[in-house]
Protein backbone atom coordinates (compact mmCIF):
# COMPACT_ATOMS: atom_id res chain seq x y z
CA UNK A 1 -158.52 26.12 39.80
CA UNK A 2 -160.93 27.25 37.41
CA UNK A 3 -161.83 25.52 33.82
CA UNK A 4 -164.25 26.22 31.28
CA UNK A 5 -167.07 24.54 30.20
CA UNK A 6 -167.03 23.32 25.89
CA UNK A 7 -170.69 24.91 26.58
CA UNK A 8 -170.15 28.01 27.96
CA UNK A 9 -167.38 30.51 28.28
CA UNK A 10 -168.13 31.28 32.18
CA UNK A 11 -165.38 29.85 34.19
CA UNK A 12 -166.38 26.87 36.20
CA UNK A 13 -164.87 25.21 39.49
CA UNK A 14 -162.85 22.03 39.29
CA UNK A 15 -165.32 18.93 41.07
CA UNK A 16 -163.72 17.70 44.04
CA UNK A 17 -164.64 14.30 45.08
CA UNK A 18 -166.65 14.57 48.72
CA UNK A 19 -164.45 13.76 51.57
CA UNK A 20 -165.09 9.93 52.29
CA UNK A 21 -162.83 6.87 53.54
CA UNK A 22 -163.27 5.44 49.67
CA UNK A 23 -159.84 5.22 49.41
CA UNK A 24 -159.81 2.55 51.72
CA UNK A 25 -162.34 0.80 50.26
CA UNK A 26 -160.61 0.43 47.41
CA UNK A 27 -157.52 -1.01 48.85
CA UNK A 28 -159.87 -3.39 50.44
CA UNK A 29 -161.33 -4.72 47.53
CA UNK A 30 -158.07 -5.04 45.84
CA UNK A 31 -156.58 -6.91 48.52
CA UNK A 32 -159.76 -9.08 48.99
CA UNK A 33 -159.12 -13.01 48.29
CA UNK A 34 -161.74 -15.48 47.90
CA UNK A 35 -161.71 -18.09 50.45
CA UNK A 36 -159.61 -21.40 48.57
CA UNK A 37 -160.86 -24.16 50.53
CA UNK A 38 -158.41 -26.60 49.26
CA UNK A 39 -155.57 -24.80 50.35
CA UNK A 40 -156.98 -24.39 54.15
CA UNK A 41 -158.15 -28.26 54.39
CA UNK A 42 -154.07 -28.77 53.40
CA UNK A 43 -152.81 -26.36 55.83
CA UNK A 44 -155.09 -27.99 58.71
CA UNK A 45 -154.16 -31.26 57.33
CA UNK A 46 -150.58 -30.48 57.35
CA UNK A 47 -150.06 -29.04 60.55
CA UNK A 48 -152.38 -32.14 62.56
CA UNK A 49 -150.90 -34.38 60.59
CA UNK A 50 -147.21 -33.78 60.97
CA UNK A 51 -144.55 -31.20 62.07
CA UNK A 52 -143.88 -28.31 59.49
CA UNK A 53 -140.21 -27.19 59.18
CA UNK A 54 -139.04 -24.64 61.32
CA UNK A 55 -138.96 -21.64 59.26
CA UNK A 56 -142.36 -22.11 57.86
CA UNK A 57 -144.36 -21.64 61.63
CA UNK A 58 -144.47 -17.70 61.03
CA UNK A 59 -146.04 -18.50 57.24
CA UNK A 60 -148.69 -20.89 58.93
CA UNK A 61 -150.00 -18.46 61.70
CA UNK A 62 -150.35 -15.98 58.88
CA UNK A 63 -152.26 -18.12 56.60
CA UNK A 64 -154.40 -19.21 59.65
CA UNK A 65 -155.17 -16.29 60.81
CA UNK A 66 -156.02 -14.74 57.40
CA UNK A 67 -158.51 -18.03 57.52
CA UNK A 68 -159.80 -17.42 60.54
CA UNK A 69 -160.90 -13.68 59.94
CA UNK A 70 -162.65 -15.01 56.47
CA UNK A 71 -164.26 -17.48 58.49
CA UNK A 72 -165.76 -15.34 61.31
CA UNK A 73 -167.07 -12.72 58.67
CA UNK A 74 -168.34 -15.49 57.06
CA UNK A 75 -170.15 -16.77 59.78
CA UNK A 76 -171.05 -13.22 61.48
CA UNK A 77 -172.65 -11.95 57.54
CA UNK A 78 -174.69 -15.55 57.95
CA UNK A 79 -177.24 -13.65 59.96
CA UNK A 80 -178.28 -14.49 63.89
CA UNK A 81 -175.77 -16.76 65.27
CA UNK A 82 -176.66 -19.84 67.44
CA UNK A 83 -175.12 -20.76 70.65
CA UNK A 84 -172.82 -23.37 68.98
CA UNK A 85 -171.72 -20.78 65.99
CA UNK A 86 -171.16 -17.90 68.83
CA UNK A 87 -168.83 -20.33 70.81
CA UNK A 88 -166.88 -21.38 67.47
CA UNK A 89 -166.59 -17.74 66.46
CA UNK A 90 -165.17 -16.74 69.82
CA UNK A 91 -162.62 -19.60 69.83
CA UNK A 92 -161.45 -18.49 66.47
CA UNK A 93 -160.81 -15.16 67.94
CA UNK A 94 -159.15 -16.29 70.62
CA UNK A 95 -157.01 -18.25 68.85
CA UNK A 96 -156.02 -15.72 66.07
CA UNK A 97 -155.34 -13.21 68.57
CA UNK A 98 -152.80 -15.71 70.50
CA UNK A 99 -148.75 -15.06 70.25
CA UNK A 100 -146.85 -17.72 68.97
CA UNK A 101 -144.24 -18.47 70.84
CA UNK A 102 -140.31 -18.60 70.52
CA UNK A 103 -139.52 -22.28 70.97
CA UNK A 104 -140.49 -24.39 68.38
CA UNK A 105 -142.70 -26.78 69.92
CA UNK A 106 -144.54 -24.56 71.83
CA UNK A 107 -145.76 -22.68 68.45
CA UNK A 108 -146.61 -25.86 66.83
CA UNK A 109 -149.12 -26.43 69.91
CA UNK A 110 -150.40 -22.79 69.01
CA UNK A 111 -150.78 -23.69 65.16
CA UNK A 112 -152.20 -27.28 66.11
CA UNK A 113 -155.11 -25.31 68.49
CA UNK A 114 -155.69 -22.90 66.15
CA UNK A 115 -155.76 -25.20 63.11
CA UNK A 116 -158.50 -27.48 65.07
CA UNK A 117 -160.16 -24.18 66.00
CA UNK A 118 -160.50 -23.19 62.61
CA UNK A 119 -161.49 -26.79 61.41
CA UNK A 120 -164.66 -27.12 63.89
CA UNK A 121 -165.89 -23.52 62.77
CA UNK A 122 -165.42 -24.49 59.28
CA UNK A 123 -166.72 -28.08 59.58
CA UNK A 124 -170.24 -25.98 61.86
CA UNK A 125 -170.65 -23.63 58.89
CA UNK A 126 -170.68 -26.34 56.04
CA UNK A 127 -173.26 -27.96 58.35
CA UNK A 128 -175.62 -25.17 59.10
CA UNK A 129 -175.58 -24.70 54.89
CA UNK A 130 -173.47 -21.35 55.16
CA UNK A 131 -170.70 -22.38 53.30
CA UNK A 132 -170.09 -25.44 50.58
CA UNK A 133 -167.99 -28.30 51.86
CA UNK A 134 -164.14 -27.94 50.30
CA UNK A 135 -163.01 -30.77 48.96
């Protein structure tokens, strides 16, 4: 497709944008949420604390995994990782990558051992000053 220029009379190609993954990018940033440490303490709170109902296990392993990916980048975009922070990171990946299970008992033991999971790698990272404490 050809256009002229308000300058000149000669016809002129159409720009194309080069041929990069912005795109995605894009949908990255819009999906992109902040990390709301309030609503994670209540989640980890809720699920060591008590039983959740039934139909809300599948919303709980989706909100802690979500967590548990903000967490790791948090910690991995901290810089050089210690022993302590490598082992926390690790068990956060195990954790997030694990199935829950059918019977209802057996995913609240999944939740529970990812919530406490989660909790000691937040709980490390407020401690080595590379996130704020939630309250």
């Amino acid at each position: 497709m050809t256009a002229t220029s308000a300058l000149t009379t000669r016809p002129v190609e159409r720009w194309t944008p080069p041929d990069i993954p912005l795109a995605g990018v894009l949908e990255k940033l819009q999906r992109w949420q902040p990390f709301d440490g309030s609503a994670f303490l209540d989640d980890v709170e809720a699920l060591l604390e008590g039983v959740p109902a039934e139909d809300q296990v599948e919303d709980f392993a989706e909100r802690l995994r979500g967590y548990s990916m903000l967490l790791v980048d948090t910690a991995l975009a901290h810089g050089p990782q210690d022993p302590a922070t490598s082992r926390l990171i690790a068990q956060a990946r195990v954790v997030r990558c694990e199935e829950v299970p059918g019977g209802f008992w057996q995913a609240v033991g999944v939740l529970r051992r990812m919530a406490l999971a989660l909790d000691a790698l937040h709980e490390h990272l407020v401690a080595i000053r590379c996130m704020k404490e939630a309250v």
